[in-house]
Protein backbone atom coordinates (compact mmCIF):
# COMPACT_ATOMS: atom_id res chain seq x y z
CA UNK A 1 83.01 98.76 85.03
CA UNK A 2 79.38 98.16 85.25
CA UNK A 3 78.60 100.92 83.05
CA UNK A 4 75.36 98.70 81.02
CA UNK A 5 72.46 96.78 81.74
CA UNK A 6 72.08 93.69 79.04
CA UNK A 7 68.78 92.69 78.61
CA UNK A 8 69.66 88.45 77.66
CA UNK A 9 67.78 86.09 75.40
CA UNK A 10 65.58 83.18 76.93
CA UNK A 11 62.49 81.54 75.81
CA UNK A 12 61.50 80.96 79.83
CA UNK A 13 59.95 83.10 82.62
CA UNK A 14 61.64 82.85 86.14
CA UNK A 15 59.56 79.88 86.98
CA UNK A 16 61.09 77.98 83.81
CA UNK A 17 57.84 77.79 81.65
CA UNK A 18 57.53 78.50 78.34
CA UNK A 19 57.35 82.55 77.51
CA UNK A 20 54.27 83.27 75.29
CA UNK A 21 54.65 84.49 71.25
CA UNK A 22 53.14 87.60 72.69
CA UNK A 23 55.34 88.33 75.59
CA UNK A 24 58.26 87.18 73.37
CA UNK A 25 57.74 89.64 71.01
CA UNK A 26 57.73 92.28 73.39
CA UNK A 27 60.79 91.60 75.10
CA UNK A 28 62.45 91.56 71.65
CA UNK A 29 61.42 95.13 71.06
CA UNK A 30 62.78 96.11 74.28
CA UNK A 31 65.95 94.17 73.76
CA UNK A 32 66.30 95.89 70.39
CA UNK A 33 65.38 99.26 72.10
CA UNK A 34 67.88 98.89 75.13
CA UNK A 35 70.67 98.20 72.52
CA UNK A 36 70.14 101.22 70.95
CA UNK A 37 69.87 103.43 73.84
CA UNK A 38 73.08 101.80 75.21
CA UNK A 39 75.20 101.86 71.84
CA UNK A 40 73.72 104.71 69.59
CA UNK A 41 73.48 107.91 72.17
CA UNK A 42 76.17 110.08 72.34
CA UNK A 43 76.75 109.78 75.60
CA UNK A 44 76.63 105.92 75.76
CA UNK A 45 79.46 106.21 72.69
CA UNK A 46 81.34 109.01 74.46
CA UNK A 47 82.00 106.56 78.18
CA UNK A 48 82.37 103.90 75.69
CA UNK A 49 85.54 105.26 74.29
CA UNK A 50 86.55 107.00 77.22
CA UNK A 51 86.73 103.54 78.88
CA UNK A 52 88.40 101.84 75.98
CA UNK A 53 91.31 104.54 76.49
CA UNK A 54 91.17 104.40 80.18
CA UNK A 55 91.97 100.40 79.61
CA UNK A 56 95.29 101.39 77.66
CA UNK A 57 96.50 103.85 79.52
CA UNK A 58 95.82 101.78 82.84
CA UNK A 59 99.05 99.42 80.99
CA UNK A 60 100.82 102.27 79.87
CA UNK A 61 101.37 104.36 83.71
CA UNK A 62 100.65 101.11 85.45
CA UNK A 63 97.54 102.37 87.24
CA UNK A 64 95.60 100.39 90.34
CA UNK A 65 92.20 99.53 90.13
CA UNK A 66 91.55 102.06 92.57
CA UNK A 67 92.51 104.38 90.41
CA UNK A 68 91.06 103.25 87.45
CA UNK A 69 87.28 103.45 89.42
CA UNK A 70 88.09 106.50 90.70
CA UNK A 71 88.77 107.92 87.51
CA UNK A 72 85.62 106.67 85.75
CA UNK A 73 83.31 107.67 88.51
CA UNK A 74 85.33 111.57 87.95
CA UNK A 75 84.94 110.87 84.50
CA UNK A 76 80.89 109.94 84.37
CA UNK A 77 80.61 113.18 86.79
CA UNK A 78 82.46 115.47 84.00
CA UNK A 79 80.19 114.17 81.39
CA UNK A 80 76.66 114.84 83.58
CA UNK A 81 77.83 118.16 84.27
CA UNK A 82 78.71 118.71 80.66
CA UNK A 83 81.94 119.27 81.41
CA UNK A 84 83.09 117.11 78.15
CA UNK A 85 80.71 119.29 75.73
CA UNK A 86 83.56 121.28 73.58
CA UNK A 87 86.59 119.17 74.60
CA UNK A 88 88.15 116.04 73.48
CA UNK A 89 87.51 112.63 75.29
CA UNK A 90 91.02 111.97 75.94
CA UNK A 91 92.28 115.54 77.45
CA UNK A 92 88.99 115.28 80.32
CA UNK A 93 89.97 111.68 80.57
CA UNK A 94 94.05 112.32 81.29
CA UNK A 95 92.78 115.39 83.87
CA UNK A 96 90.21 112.79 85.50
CA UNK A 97 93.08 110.29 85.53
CA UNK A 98 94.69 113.01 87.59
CA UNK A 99 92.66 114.05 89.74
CA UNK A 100 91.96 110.74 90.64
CA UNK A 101 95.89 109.86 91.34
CA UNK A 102 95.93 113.41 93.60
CA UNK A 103 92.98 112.46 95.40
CA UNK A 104 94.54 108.66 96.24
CA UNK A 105 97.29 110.01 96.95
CA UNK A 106 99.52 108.24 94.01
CA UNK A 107 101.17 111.40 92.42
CA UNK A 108 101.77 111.42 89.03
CA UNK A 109 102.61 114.73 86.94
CA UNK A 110 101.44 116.60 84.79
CA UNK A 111 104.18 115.91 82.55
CA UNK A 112 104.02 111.89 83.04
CA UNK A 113 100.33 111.84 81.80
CA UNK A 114 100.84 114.40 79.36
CA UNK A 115 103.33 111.98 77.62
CA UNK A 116 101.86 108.93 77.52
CA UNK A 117 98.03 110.33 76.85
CA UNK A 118 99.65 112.23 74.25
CA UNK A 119 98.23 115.48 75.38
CA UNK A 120 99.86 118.85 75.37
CA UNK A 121 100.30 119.76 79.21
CA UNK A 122 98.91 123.22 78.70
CA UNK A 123 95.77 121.47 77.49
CA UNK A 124 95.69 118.88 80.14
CA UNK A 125 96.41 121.61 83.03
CA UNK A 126 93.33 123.64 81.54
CA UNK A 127 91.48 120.16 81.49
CA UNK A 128 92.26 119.53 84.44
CA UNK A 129 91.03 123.41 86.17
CA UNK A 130 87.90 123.32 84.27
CA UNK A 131 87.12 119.79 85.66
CA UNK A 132 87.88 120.73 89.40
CA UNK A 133 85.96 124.16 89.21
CA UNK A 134 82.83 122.54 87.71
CA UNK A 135 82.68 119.78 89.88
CA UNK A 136 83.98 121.56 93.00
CA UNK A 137 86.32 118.89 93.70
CA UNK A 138 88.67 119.41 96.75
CA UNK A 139 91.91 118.41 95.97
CA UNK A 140 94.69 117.20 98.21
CA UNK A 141 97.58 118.89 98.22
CA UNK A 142 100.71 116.31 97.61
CA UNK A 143 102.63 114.75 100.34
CA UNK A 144 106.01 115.51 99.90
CA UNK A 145 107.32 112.48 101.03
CA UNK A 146 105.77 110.66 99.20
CA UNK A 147 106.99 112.52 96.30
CA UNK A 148 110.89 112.15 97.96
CA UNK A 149 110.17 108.19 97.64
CA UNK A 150 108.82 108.48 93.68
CA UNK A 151 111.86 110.68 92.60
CA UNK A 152 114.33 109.06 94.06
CA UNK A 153 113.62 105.67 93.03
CA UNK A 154 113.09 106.93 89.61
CA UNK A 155 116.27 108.34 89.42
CA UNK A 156 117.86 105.21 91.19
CA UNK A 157 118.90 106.90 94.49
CA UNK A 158 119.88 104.90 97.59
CA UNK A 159 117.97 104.87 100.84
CA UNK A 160 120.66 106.70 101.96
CA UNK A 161 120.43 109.46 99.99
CA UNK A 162 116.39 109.26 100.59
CA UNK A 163 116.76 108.95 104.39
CA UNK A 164 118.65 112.44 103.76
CA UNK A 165 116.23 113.86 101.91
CA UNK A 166 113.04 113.29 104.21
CA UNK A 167 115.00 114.49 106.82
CA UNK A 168 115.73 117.66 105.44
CA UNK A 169 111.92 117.79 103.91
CA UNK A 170 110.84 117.58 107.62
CA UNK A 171 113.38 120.45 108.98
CA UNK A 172 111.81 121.67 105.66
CA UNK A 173 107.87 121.51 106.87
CA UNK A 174 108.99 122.67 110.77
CA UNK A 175 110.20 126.13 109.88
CA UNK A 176 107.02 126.31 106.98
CA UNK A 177 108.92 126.98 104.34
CA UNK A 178 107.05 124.24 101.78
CA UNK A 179 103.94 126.84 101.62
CA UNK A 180 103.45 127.76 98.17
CA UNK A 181 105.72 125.75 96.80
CA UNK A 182 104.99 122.56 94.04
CA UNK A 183 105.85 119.19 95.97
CA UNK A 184 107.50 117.24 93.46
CA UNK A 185 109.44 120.65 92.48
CA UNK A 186 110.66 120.86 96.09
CA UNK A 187 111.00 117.17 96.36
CA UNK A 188 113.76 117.07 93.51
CA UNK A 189 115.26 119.84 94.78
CA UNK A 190 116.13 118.10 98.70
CA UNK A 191 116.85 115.51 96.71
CA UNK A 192 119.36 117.17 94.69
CA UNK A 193 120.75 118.60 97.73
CA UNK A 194 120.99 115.41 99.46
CA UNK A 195 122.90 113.78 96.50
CA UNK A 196 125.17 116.65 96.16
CA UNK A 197 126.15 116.23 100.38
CA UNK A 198 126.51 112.39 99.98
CA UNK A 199 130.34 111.06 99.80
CA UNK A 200 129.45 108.66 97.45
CA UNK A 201 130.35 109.93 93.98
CA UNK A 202 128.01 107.74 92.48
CA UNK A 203 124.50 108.96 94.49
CA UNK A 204 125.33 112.87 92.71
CA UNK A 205 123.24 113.91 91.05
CA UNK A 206 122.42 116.62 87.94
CA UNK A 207 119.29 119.09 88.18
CA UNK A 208 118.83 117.63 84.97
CA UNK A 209 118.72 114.48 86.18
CA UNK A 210 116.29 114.93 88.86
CA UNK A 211 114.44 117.20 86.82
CA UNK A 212 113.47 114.67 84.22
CA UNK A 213 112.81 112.44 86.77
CA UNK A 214 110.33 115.13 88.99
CA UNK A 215 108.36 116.05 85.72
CA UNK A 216 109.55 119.52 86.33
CA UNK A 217 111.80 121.96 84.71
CA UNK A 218 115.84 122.75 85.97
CA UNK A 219 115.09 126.15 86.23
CA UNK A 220 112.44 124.81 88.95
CA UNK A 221 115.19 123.11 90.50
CA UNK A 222 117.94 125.53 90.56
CA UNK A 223 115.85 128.49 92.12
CA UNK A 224 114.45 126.34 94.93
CA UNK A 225 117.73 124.61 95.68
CA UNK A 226 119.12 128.32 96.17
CA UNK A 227 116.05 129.85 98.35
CA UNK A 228 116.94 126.76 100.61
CA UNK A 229 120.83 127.11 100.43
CA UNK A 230 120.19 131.02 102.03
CA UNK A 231 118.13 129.74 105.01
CA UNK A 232 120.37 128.81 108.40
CA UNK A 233 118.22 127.30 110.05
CA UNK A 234 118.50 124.33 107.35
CA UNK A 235 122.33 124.00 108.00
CA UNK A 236 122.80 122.89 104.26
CA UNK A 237 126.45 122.31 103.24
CA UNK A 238 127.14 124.32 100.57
């Protein structure tokens, strides 16, 4: 990731003749010095093993390389600002991670991240506050969508049932009722309803289902599934 500057090992100058004992010596010192300021600071171990995490849990969620440079620049940031002083590597790292997915526009929750970094979500949502207030990041707020598109496919919905969905997500955005409300929470909840209005026995659909596969809680589900059942202009089936 570019993070070091290696001073290499030659006897030869740039024109290719021989390098002088003297000189020599002196670049040896300065080798030996540059190693040490690149392996034994805290800082230089601190992005070291940030970055040797970042590598495994770029296999574990499947994350671009977009994401992945994004997330070390947010992380590099953290640590100048001392944003890392007092925490562990890992919960700044899973809250860079994402930030970095939010501000690509890749969503991943709270909850997916939490599980895999092996971070408690309270800690990674605190992570995550104190990084964005300290660096006064802007955040994008979640296209919902987008967030139709990643529930439904992991919950194995048909296009159908996702041509529904965004549908109703747009009727949804028209009367501006999505203010306020978490995307992938609202997301799982069209979804839901969509499933539940589709003849096909097989496209239904639990709250617990769509739950698990939003990253959010039932009770999430059921309370925004009936706030959208009341309005009329929606013309849900109930």
């Amino acid at each position: 990731m570019g993070l070091f500057t290696v001073i290499g090992r030659t006897d030869k100058d740039a024109s290719g003749g021989k390098i002088d004992p003297t000189v020599r010596s002196t670049m040896e010192r300065l080798k030996t010095w540059d190693y040490r300021t690149q392996i034994h600071t805290p800082a230089a171990r601190n992005l070291r093993q940030a970055f040797s995490e970042l590598d495994v849990l770029k296999a574990k969620l499947g994350l671009s390389d977009a994401i992945i440079e994004k997330t070390a620049y947010i992380y590099r940031k953290a640590q100048e600002r001392r944003v890392v002083r007092g925490r562990t590597t890992s919960a700044i790292l899973a809250a860079s991670i994402y930030i970095a997915c939010r501000e690509i526009g890749m969503p991943r929750t709270l909850k997916d991240i939490s599980a895999i970094s092996n971070i408690k979500r309270k800690d990674l949502a605190r992570s995550y506050r104190f990084i964005v207030s300290k660096l006064e990041l802007k955040i994008p707020v979640l296209d919902p969508i987008k967030c139709i598109v990643r529930v439904a496919n992991k919950a194995n919905l048909s296009e159908i049932t996702k041509r529904k969905a965004i549908d109703l997500m747009y009727k949804i955005n028209e009367n501006e009722l999505a203010a306020g409300k978490d995307p992938m929470g609202l997301a799982a909840s069209v979804l839901y309803l969509s499933s539940m209005n589709n003849r096909d026995s097989n496209e239904h659909r639990t709250q617990s289902d769509l739950a698990a596969a939003a990253g959010v809680t039932e009770v999430t589900i059921r309370n925004r599934t009936q706030e959208l059942r009341k309005k009329s202009c929606l013309k849900i089936i109930r």
